[in-house]
C-alpha atoms as a PDB file:
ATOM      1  CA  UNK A   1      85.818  76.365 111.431  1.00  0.00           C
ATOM      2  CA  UNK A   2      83.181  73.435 110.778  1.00  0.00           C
ATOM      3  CA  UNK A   3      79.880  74.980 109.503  1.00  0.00           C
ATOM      4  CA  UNK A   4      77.815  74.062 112.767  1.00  0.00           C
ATOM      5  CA  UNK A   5      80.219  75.754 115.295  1.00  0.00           C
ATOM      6  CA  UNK A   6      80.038  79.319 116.068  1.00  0.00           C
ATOM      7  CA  UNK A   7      82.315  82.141 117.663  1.00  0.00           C
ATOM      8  CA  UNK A   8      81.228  83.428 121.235  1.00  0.00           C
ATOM      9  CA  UNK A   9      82.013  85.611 121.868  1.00  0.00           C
ATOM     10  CA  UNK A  10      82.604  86.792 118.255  1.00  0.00           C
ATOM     11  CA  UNK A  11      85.236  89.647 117.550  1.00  0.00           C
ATOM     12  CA  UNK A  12      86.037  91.901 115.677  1.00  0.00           C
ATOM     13  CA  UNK A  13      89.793  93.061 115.509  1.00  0.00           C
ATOM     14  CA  UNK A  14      92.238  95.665 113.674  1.00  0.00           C
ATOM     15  CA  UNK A  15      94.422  93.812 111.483  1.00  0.00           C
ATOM     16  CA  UNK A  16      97.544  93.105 113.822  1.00  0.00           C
ATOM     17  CA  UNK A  17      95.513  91.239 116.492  1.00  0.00           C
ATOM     18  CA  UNK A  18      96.814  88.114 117.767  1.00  0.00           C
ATOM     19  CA  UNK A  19      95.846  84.482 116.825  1.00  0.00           C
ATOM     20  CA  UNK A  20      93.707  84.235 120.688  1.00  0.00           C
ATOM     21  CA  UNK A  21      91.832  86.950 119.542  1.00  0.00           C
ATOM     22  CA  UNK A  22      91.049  86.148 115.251  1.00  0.00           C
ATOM     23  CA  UNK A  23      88.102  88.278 114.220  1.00  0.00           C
ATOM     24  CA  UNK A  24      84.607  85.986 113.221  1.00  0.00           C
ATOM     25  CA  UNK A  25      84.875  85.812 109.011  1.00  0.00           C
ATOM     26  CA  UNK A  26      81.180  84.838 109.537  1.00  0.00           C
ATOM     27  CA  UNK A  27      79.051  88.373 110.834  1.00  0.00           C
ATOM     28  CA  UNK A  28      75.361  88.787 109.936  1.00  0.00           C
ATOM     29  CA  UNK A  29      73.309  91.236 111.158  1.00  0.00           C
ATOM     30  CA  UNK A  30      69.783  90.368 112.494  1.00  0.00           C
ATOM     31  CA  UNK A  31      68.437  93.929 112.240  1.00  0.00           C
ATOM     32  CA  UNK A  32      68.748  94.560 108.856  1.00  0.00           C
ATOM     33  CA  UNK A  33      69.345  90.589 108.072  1.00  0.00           C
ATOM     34  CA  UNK A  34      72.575  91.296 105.684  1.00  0.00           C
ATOM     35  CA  UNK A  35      76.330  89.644 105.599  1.00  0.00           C
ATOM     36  CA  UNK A  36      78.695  91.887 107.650  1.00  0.00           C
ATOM     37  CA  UNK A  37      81.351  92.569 105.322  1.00  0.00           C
ATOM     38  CA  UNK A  38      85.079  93.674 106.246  1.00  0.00           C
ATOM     39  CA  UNK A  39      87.466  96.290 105.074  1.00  0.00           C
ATOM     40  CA  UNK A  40      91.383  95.268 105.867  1.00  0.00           C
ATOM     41  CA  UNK A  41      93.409  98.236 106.438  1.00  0.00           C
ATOM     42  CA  UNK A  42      90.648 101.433 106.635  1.00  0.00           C
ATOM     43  CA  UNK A  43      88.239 102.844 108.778  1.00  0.00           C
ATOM     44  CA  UNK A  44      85.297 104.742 108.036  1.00  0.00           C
ATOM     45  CA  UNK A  45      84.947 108.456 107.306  1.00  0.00           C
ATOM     46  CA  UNK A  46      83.145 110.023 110.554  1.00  0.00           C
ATOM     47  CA  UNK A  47      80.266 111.546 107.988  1.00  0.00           C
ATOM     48  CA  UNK A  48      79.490 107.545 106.947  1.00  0.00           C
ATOM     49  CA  UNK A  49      76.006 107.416 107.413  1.00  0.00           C
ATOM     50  CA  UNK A  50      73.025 105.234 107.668  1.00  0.00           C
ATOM     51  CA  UNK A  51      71.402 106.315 104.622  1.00  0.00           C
ATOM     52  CA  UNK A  52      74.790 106.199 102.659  1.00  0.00           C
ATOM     53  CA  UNK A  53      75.372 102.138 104.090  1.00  0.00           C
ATOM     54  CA  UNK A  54      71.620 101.533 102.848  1.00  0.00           C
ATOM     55  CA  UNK A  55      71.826 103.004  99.616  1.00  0.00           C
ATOM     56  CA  UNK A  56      75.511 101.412  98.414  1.00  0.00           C
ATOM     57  CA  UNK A  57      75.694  98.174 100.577  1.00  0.00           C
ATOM     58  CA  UNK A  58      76.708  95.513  99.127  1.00  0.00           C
ATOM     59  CA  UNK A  59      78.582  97.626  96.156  1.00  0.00           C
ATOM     60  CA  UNK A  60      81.926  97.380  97.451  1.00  0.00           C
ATOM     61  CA  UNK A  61      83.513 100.537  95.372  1.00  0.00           C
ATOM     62  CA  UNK A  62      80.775 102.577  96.302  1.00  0.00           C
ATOM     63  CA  UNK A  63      81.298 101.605  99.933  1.00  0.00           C
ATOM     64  CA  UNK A  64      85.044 103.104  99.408  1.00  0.00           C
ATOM     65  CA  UNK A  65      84.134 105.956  99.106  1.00  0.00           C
ATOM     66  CA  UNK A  66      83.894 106.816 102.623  1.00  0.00           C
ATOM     67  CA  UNK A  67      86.849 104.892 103.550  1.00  0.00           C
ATOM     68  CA  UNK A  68      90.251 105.662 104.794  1.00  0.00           C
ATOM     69  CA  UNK A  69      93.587 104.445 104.923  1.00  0.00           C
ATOM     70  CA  UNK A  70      95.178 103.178 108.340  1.00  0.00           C
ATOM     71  CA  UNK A  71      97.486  99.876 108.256  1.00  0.00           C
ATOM     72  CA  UNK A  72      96.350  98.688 111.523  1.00  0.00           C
ATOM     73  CA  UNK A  73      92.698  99.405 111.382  1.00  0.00           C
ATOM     74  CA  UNK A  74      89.498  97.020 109.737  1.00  0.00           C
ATOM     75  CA  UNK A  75      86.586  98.084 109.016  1.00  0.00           C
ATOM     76  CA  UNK A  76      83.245  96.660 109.407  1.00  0.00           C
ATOM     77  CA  UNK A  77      79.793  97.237 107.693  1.00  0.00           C
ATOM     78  CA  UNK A  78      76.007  95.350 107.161  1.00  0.00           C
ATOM     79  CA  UNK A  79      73.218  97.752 105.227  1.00  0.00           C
ATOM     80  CA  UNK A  80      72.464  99.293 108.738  1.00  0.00           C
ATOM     81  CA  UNK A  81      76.142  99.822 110.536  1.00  0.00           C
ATOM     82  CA  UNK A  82      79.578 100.462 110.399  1.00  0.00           C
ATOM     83  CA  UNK A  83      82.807  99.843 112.749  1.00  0.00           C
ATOM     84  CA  UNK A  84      86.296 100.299 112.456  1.00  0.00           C
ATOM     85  CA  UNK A  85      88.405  99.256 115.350  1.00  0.00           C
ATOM     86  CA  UNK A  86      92.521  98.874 115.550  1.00  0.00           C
ATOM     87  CA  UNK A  87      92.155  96.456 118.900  1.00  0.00           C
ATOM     88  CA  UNK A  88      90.071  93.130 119.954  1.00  0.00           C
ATOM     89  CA  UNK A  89      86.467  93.534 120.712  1.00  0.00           C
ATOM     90  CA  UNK A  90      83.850  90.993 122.034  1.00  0.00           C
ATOM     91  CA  UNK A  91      80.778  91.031 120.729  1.00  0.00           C
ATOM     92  CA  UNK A  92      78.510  90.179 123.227  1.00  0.00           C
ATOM     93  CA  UNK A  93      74.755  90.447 123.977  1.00  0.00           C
ATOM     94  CA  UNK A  94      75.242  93.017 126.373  1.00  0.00           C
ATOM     95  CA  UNK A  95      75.893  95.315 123.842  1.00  0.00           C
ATOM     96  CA  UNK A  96      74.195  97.518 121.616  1.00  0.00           C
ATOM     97  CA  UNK A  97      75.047  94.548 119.072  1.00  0.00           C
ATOM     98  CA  UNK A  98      73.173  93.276 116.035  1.00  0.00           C
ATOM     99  CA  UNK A  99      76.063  91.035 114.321  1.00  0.00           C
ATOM    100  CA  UNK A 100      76.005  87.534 115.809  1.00  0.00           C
ATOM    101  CA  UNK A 101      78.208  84.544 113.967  1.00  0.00           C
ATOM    102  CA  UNK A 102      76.034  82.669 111.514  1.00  0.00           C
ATOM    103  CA  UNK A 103      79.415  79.960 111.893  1.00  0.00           C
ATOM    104  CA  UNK A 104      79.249  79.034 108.019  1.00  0.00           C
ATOM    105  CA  UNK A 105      82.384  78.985 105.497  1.00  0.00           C
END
């Protein structure tokens, strides 16, 4: 991807998604103004919280913590959310959605 295009819709995927639908490498998250970073193969615990993303985010072995295995799953984080999905999904501005492509390498 050249620096001045961005995804639109970006997506995020699980790790066996197709080419059509390659999840954006390039998240940031315009409430809380951090780099979305990405998990390959986990999801989050259910107790992840907000405080607990705050407090380790960006330390990525403190972030592991409150992940867990599952081969088809990614998981997603900034300092003031996390995700895990196994299948395709648009982010759009319809959503409840704070990550938007920044479109840099």
């Amino acid at each position: 991807m050249n620096s001045d295009k961005k995804c639109w819709p970006p997506y995020l995927t699980g790790t066996t998604a197709d080419a059509s639908n390659r999840a954006c490498g390039h998240l940031r998250c315009v409430r809380c103004d951090s780099a979305v970073l990405s998990f390959d193969g986990w999801l989050w615990s259910p107790d992840v919280s907000y405080l607990f993303l705050r407090t380790n985010y960006p330390d990525v072995n403190k972030l592991r913590a409150k992940l867990q295995p599952r081969r088809t799953s990614r998981a997603y984080a900034c300092q003031c959310r996390s995700v895990d999905t196994t299948q395709p999904v648009a982010l759009t501005s319809n959503d409840d959605n704070t990550w938007i492509c920044t479109g840099k390498n």
